[in-house]
C-alpha atoms as a PDB file:
ATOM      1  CA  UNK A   1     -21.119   5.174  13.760  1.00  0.00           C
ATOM      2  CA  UNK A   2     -18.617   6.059  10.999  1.00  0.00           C
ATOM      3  CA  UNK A   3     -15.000   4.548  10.812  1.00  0.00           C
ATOM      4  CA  UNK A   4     -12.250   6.827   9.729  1.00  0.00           C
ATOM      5  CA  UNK A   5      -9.305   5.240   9.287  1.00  0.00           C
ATOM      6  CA  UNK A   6      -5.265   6.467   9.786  1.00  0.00           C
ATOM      7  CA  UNK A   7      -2.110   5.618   7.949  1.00  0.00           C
ATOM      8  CA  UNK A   8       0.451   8.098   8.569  1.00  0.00           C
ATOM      9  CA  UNK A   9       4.510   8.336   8.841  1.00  0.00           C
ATOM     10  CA  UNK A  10       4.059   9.933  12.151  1.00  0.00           C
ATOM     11  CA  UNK A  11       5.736   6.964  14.326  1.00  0.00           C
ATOM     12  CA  UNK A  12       4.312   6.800  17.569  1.00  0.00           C
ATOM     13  CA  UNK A  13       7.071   8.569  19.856  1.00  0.00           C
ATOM     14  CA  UNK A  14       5.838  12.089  19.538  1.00  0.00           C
ATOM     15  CA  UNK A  15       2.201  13.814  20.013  1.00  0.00           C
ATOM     16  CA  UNK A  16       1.416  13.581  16.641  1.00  0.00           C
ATOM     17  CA  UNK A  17      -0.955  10.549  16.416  1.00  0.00           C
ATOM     18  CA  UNK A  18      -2.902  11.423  19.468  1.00  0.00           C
ATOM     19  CA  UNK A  19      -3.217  15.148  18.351  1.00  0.00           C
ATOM     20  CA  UNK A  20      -4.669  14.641  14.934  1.00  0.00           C
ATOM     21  CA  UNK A  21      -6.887  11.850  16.946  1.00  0.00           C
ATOM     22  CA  UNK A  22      -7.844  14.579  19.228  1.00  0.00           C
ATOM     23  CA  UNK A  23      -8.674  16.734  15.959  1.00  0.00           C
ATOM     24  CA  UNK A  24     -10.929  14.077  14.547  1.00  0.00           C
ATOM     25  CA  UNK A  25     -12.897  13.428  17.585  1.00  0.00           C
ATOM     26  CA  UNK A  26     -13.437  17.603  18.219  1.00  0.00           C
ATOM     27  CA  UNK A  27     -14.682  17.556  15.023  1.00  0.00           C
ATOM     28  CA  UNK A  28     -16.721  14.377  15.430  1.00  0.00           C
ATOM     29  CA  UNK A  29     -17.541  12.563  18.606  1.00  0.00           C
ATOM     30  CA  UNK A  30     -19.552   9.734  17.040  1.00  0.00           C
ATOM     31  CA  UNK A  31     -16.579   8.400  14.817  1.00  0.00           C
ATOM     32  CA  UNK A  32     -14.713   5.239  15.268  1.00  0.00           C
ATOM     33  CA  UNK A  33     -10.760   5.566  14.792  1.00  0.00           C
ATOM     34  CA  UNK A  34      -8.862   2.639  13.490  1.00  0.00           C
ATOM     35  CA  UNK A  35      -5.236   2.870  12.911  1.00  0.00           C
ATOM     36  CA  UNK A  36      -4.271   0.695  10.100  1.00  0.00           C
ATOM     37  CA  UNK A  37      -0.332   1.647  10.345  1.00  0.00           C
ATOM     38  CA  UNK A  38       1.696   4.883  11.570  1.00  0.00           C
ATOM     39  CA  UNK A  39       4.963   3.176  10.599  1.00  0.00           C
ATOM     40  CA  UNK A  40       5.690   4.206   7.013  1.00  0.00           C
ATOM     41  CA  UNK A  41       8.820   5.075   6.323  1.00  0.00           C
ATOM     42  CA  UNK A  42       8.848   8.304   5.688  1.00  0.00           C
ATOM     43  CA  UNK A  43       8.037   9.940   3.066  1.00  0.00           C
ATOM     44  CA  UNK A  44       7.643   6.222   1.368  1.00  0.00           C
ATOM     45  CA  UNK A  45       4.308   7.008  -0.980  1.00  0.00           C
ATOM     46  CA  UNK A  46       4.644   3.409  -2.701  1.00  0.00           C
ATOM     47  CA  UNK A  47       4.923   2.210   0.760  1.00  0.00           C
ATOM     48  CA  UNK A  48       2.157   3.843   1.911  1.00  0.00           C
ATOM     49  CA  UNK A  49      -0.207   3.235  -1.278  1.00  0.00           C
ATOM     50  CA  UNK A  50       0.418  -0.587  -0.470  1.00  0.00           C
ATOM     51  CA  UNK A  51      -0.177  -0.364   3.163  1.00  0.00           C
ATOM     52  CA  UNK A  52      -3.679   1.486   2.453  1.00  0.00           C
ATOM     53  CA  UNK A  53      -4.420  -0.881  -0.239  1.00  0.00           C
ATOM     54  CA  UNK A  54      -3.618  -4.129   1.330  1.00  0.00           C
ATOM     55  CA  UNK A  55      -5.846  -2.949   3.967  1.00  0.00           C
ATOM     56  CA  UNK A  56      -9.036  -0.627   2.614  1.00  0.00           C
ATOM     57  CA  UNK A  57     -11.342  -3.457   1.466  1.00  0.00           C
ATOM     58  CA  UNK A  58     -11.610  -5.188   5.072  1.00  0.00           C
ATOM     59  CA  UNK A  59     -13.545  -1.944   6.099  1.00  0.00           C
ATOM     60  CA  UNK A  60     -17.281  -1.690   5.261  1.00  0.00           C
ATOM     61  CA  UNK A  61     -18.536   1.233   1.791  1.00  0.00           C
ATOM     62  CA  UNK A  62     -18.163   4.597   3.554  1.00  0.00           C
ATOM     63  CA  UNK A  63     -15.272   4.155   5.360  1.00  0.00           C
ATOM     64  CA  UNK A  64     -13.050   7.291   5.172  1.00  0.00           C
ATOM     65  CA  UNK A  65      -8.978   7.100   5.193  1.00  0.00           C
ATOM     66  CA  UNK A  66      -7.141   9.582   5.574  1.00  0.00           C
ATOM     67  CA  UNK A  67      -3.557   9.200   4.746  1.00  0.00           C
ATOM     68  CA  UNK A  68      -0.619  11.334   6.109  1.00  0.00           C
ATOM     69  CA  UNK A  69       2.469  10.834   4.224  1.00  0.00           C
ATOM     70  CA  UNK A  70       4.365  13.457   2.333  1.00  0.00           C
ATOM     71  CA  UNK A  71       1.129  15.830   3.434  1.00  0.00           C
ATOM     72  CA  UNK A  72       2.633  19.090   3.302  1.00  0.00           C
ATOM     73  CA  UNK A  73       0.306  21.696   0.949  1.00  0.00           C
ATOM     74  CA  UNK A  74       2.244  22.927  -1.778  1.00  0.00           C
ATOM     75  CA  UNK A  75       2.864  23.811  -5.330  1.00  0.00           C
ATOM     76  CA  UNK A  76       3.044  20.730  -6.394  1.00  0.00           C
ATOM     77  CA  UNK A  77       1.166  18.644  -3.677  1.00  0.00           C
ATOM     78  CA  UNK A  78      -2.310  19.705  -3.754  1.00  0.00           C
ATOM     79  CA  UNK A  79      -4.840  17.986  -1.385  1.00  0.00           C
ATOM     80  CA  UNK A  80      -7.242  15.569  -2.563  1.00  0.00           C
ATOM     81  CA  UNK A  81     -10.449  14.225  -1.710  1.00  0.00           C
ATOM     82  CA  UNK A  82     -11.470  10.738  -3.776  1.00  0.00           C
ATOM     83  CA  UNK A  83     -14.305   8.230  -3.843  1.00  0.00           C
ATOM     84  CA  UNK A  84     -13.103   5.050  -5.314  1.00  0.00           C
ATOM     85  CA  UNK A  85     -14.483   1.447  -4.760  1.00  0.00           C
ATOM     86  CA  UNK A  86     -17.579   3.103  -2.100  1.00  0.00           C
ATOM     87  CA  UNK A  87     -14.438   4.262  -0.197  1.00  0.00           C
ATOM     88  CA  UNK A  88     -13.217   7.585   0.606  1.00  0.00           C
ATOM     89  CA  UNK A  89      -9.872   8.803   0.480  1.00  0.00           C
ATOM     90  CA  UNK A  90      -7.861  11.576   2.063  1.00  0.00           C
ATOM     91  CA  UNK A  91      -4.195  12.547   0.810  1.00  0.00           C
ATOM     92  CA  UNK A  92      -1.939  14.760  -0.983  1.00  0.00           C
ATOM     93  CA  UNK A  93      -1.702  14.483  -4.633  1.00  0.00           C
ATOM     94  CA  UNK A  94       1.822  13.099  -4.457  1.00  0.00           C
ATOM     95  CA  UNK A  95       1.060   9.780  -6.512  1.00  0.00           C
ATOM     96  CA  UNK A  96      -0.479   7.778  -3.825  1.00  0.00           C
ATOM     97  CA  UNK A  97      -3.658   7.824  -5.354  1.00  0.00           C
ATOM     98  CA  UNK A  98      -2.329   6.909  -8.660  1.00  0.00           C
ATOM     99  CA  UNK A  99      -0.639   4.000  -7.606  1.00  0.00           C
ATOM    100  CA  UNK A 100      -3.820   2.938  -5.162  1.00  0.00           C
ATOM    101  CA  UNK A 101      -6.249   3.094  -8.146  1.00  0.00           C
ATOM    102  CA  UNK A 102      -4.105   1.149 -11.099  1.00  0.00           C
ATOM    103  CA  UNK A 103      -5.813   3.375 -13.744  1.00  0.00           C
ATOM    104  CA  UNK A 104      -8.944   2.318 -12.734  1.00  0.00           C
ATOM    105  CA  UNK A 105     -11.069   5.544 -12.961  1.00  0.00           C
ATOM    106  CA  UNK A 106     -12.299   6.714  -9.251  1.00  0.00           C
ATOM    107  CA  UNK A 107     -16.354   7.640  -8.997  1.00  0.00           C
ATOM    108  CA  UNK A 108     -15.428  11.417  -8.177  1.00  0.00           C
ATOM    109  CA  UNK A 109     -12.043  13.448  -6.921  1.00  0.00           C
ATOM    110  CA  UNK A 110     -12.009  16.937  -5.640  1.00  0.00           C
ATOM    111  CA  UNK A 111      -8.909  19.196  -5.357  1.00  0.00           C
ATOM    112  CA  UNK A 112      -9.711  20.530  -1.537  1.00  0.00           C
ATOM    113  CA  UNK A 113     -10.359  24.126  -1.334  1.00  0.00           C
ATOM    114  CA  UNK A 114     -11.642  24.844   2.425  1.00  0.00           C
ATOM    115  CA  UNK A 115      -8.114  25.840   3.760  1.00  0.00           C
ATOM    116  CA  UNK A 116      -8.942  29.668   3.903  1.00  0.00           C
ATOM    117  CA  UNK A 117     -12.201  28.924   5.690  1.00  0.00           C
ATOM    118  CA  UNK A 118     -10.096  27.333   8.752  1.00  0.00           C
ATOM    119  CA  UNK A 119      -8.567  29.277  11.869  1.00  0.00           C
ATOM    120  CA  UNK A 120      -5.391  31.205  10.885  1.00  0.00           C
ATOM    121  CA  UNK A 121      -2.892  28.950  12.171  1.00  0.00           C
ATOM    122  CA  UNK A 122      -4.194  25.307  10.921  1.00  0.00           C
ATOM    123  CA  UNK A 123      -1.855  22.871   9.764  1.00  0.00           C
ATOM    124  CA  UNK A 124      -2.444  20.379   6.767  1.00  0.00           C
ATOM    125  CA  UNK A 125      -3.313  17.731   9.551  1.00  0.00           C
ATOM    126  CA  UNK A 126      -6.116  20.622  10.490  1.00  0.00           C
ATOM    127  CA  UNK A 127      -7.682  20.335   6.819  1.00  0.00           C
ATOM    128  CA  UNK A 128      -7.756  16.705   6.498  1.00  0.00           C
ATOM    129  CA  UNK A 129      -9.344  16.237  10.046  1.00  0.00           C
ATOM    130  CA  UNK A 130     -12.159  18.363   9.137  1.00  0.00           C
ATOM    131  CA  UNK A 131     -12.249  16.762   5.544  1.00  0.00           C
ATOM    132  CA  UNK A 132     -12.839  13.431   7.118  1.00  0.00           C
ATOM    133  CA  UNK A 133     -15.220  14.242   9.953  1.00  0.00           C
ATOM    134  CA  UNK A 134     -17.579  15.753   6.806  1.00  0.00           C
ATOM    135  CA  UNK A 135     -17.530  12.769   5.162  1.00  0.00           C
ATOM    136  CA  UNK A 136     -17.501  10.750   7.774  1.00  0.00           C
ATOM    137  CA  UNK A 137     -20.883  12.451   9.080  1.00  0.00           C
ATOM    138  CA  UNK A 138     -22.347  11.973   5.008  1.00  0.00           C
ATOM    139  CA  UNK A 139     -21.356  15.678   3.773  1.00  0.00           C
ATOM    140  CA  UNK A 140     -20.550  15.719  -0.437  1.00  0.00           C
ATOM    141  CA  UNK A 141     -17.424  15.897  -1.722  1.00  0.00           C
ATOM    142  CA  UNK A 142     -18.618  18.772  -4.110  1.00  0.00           C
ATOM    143  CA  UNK A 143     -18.743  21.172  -0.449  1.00  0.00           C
ATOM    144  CA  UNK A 144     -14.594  20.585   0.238  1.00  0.00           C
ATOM    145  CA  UNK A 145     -13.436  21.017  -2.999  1.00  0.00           C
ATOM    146  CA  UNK A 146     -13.933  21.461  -7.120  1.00  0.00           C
ATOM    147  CA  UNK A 147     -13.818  18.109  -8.851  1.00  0.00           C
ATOM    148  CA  UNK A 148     -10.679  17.435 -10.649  1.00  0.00           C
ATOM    149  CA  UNK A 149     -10.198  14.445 -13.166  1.00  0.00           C
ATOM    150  CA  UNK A 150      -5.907  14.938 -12.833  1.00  0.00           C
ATOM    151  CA  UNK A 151      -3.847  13.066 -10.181  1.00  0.00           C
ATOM    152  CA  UNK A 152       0.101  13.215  -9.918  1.00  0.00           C
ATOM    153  CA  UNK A 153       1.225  10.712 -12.337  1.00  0.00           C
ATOM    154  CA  UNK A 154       4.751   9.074 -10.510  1.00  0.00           C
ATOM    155  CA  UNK A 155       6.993   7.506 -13.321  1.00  0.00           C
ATOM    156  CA  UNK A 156       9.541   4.571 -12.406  1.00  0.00           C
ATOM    157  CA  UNK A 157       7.384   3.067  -9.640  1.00  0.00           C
ATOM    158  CA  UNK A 158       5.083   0.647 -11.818  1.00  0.00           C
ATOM    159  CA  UNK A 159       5.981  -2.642 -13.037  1.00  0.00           C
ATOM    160  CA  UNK A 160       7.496  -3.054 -16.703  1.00  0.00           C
ATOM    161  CA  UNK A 161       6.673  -5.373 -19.083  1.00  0.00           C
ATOM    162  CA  UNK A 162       9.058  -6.520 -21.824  1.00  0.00           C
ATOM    163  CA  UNK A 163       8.284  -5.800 -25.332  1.00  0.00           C
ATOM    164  CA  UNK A 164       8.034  -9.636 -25.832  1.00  0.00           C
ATOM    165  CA  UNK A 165       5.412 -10.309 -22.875  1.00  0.00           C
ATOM    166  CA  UNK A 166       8.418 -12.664 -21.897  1.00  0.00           C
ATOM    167  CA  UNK A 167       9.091 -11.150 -18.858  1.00  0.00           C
ATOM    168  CA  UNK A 168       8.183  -8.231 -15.801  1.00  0.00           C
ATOM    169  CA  UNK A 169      10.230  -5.896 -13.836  1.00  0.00           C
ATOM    170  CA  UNK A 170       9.099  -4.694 -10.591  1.00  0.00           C
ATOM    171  CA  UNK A 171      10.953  -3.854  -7.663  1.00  0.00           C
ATOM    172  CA  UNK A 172      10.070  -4.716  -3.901  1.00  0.00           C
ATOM    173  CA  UNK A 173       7.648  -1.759  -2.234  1.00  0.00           C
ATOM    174  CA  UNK A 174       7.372  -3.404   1.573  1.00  0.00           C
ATOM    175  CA  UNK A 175       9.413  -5.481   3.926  1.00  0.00           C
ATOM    176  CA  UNK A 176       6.300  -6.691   6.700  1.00  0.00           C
ATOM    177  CA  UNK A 177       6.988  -7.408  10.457  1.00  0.00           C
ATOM    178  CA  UNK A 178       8.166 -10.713   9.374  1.00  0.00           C
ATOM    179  CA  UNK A 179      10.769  -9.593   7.001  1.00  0.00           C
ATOM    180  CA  UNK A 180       8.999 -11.080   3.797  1.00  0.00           C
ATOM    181  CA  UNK A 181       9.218  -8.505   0.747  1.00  0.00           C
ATOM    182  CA  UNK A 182       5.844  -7.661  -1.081  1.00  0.00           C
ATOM    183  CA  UNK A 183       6.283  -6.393  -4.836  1.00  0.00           C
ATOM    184  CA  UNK A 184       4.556  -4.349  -6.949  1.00  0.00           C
ATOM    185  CA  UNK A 185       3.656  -6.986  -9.654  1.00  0.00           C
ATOM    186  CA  UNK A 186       0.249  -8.276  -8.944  1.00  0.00           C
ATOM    187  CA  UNK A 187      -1.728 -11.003  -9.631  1.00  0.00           C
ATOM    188  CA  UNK A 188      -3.489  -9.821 -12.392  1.00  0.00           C
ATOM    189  CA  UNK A 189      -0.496  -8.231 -13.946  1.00  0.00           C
ATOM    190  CA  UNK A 190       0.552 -12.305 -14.090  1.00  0.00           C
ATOM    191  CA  UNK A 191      -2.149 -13.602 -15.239  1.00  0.00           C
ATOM    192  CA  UNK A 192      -2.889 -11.428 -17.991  1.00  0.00           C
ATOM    193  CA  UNK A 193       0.938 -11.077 -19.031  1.00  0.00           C
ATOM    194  CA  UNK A 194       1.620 -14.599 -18.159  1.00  0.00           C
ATOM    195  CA  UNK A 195      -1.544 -16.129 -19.827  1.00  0.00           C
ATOM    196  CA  UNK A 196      -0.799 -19.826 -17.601  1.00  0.00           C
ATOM    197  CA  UNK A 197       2.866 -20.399 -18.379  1.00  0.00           C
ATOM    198  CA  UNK A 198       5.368 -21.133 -15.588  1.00  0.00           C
ATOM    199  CA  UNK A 199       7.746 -18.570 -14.340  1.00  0.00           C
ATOM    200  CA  UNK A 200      10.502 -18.186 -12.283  1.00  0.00           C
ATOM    201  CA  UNK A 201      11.653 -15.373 -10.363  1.00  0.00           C
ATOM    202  CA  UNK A 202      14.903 -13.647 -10.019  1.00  0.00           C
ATOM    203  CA  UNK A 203      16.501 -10.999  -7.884  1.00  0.00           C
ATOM    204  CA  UNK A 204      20.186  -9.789  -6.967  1.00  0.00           C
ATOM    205  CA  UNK A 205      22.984 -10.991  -8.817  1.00  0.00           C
ATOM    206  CA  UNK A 206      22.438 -14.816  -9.197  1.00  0.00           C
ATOM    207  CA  UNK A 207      19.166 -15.049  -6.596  1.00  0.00           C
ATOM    208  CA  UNK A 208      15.934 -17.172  -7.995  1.00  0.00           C
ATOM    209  CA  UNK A 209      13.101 -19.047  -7.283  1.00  0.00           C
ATOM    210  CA  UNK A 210      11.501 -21.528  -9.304  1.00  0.00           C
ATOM    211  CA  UNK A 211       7.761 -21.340  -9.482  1.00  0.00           C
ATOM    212  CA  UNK A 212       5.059 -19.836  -6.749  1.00  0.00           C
ATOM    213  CA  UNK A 213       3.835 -21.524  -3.843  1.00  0.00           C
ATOM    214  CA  UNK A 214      -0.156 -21.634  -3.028  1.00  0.00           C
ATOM    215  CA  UNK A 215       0.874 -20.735   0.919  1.00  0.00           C
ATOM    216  CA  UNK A 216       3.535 -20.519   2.987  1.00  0.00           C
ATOM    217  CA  UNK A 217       3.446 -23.985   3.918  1.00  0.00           C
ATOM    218  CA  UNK A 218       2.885 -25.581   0.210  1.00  0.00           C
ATOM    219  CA  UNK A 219       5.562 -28.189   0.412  1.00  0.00           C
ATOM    220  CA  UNK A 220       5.803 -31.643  -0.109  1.00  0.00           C
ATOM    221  CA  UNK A 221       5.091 -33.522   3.504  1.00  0.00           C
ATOM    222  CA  UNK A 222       6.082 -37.309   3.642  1.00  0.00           C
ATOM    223  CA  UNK A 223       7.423 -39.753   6.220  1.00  0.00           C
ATOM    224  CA  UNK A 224      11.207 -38.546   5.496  1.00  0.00           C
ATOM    225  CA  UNK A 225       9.730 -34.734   5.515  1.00  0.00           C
ATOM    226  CA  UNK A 226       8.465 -32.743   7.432  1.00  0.00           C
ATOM    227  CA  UNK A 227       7.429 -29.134   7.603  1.00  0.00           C
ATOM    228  CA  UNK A 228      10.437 -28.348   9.878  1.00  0.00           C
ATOM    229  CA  UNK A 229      12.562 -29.990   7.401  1.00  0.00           C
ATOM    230  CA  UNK A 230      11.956 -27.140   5.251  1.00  0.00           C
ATOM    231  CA  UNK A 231      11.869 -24.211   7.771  1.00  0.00           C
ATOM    232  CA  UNK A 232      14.769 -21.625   5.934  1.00  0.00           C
ATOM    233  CA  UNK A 233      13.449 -22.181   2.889  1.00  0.00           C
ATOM    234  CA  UNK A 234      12.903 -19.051   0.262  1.00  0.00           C
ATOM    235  CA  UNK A 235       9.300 -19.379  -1.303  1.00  0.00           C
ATOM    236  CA  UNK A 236       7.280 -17.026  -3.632  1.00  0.00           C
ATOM    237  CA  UNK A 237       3.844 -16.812  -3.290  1.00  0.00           C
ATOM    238  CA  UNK A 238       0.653 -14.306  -3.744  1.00  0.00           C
ATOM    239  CA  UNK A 239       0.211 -12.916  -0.689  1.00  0.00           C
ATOM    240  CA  UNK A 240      -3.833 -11.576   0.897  1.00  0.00           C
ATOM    241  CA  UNK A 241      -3.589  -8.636  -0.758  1.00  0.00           C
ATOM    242  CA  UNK A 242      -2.598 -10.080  -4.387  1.00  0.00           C
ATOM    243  CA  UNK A 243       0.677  -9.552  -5.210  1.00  0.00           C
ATOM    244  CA  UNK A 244       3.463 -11.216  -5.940  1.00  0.00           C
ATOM    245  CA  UNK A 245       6.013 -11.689  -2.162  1.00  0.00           C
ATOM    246  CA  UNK A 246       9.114 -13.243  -1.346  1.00  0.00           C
ATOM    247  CA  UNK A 247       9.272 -15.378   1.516  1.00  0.00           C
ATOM    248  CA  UNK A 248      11.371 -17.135   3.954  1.00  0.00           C
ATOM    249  CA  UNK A 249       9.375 -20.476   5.564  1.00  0.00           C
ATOM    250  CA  UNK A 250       9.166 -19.809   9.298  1.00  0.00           C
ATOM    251  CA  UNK A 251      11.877 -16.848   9.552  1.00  0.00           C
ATOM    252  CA  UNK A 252      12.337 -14.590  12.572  1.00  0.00           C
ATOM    253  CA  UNK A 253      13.622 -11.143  11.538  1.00  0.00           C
ATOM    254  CA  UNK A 254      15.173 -11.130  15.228  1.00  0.00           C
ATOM    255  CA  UNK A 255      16.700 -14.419  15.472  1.00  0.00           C
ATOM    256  CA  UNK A 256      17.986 -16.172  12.489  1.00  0.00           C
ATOM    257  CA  UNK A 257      17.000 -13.510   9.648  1.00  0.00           C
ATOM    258  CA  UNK A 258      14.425 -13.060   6.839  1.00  0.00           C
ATOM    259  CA  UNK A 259      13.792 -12.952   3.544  1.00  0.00           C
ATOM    260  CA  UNK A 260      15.168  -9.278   3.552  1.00  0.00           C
ATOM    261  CA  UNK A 261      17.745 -10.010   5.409  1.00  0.00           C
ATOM    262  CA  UNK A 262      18.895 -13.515   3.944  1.00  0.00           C
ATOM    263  CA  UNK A 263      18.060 -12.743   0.642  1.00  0.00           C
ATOM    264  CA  UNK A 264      19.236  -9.464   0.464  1.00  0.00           C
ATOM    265  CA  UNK A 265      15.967  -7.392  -0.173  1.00  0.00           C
ATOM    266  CA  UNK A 266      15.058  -4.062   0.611  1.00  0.00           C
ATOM    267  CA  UNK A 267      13.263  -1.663  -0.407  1.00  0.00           C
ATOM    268  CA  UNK A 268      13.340  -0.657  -4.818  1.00  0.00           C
ATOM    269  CA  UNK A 269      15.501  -3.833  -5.200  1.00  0.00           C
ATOM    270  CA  UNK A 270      14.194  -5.215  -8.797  1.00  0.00           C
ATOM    271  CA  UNK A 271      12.344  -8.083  -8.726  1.00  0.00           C
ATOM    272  CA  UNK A 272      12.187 -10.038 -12.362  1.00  0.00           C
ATOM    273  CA  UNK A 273       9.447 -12.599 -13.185  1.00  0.00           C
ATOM    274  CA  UNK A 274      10.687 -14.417 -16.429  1.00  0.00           C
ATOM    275  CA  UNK A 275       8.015 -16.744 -18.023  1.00  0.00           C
ATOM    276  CA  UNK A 276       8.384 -20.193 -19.477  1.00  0.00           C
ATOM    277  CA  UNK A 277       7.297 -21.979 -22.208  1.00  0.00           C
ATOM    278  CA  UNK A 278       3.960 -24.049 -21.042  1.00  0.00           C
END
């Protein structure tokens, strides 16, 4: 049984989930549907390019995901097909792949060309559908499309590094159910830049942290401290899917706020990791 995977900004209010699950399972009866997230905001590629990310590499080589966010064939959004990392991918080429890859060359990408070959009256959602249930059953990329080396290069969405290696810019690119805000700096970015020296981080007007936790619970415990002593704390740590997050210990979005909230983080805030001398 093939998995095909779904990350869309379709919400779940209307039919659209269910009908492009409907699609997938016409086309392929066999295939196992996981939903990884249909919450992106919309239109949110870095959101979605985390999301996909964070989550791809749990799945077994062969998985296909499709993504459906900012989907819509046009001019400048053609639709891809890529194999990257024994994984298949499904999208428009509106910089998602870009930012999912890091410059890391994928094995092959096709620009998809079957659209004339479907019903008069298919949607985008139509295309990808059939895309996946081919590659979910083992069909080539070469019969959906003509290979392509060019994706849609997004500028101002990467992290920065000053000139001096002294320092990188990033911005936050996902507040999670819990409120805590994942940036785009990873951890290699840090090591490489940071080659072992300390760092702090800064945000806002005057907002910082001093150093990065191991977990979410990496404080000092004694007989005058506890862990609840330190419950509203702001922490900074690497979260599972390797980069750099901002954290309130123990936080309830719904209750007494989060590190979006409390901090005053949302989404493309700039996020500054300034390096120490060792």
């Amino acid at each position: 049984m093939s998995i095909i995977t779904l990350t869309t900004d379709f919400g779940l209010k209307d039919h659209f989930v269910g009908a492009l699950k409907g699609k997938l399972l016409s086309g392929y009866p066999e295939a196992m549907l996981i939903d990884v997230s249909h919450h992106i905001e919309h239109f949110n590629i870095a959101q979605a390019s985390y999301v996909v990310g964070a989550a791809y590499s749990s799945f077994p080589p062969g998985t296909v995901h499709l993504i459906g966010v900012d989907c819509e064939l046009s001019t400048e959004n053609r639709h891809l097909a890529m194999l990257w990392n024994g994984h298949y991918f499904i999208c428009a080429d509106n910089g998602i792949l870009t930012l999912l890859t890091e410059k890391i060359v994928p094995e092959k990408i096709v620009e998809i060309n079957i659209h004339d070959r479907l019903p008069e009256g298919c949607v985008d959602m139509d295309v990808f559908a059939t895309v996946a249930c081919h590659l979910a059953k083992g069909g080539t990329l070469n019969v959906i499309g003509r290979e392509t080396t060019a994706m849609k290069e997004i500028n101002g969405v990467q992290p920065v590094v000053a000139p001096d290696n002294n320092s990188i810019r990033g911005y936050v690119v996902y507040v999670d159910h819990f409120g805590n805000c994942v940036t785009n700096i990873n951890q290699k970015l840090l090591k490489d830049i940071g080659k072992g020296r300390p760092f702090d981080i800064t945000y806002g007007v005057k907002g910082e942290i001093k150093g990065i936790k191991r977990g979410y619970s990496d404080f000092t415990l004694n007989d005058r401290f506890t862990l609840k002593n330190y419950e509203g704390e702001k922490l900074a740590l690497i979260n599972g899917a390797g980069f750099l997050e901002i954290a309130v210990f123990r936080s309830n979005p719904h209750t007494v706020g989060s590190a979006s909230t409390l901090l005053g983080l949302k989404f493309r805030d700039a996020v500054n990791v300034v390096f120490r001398a060792p």
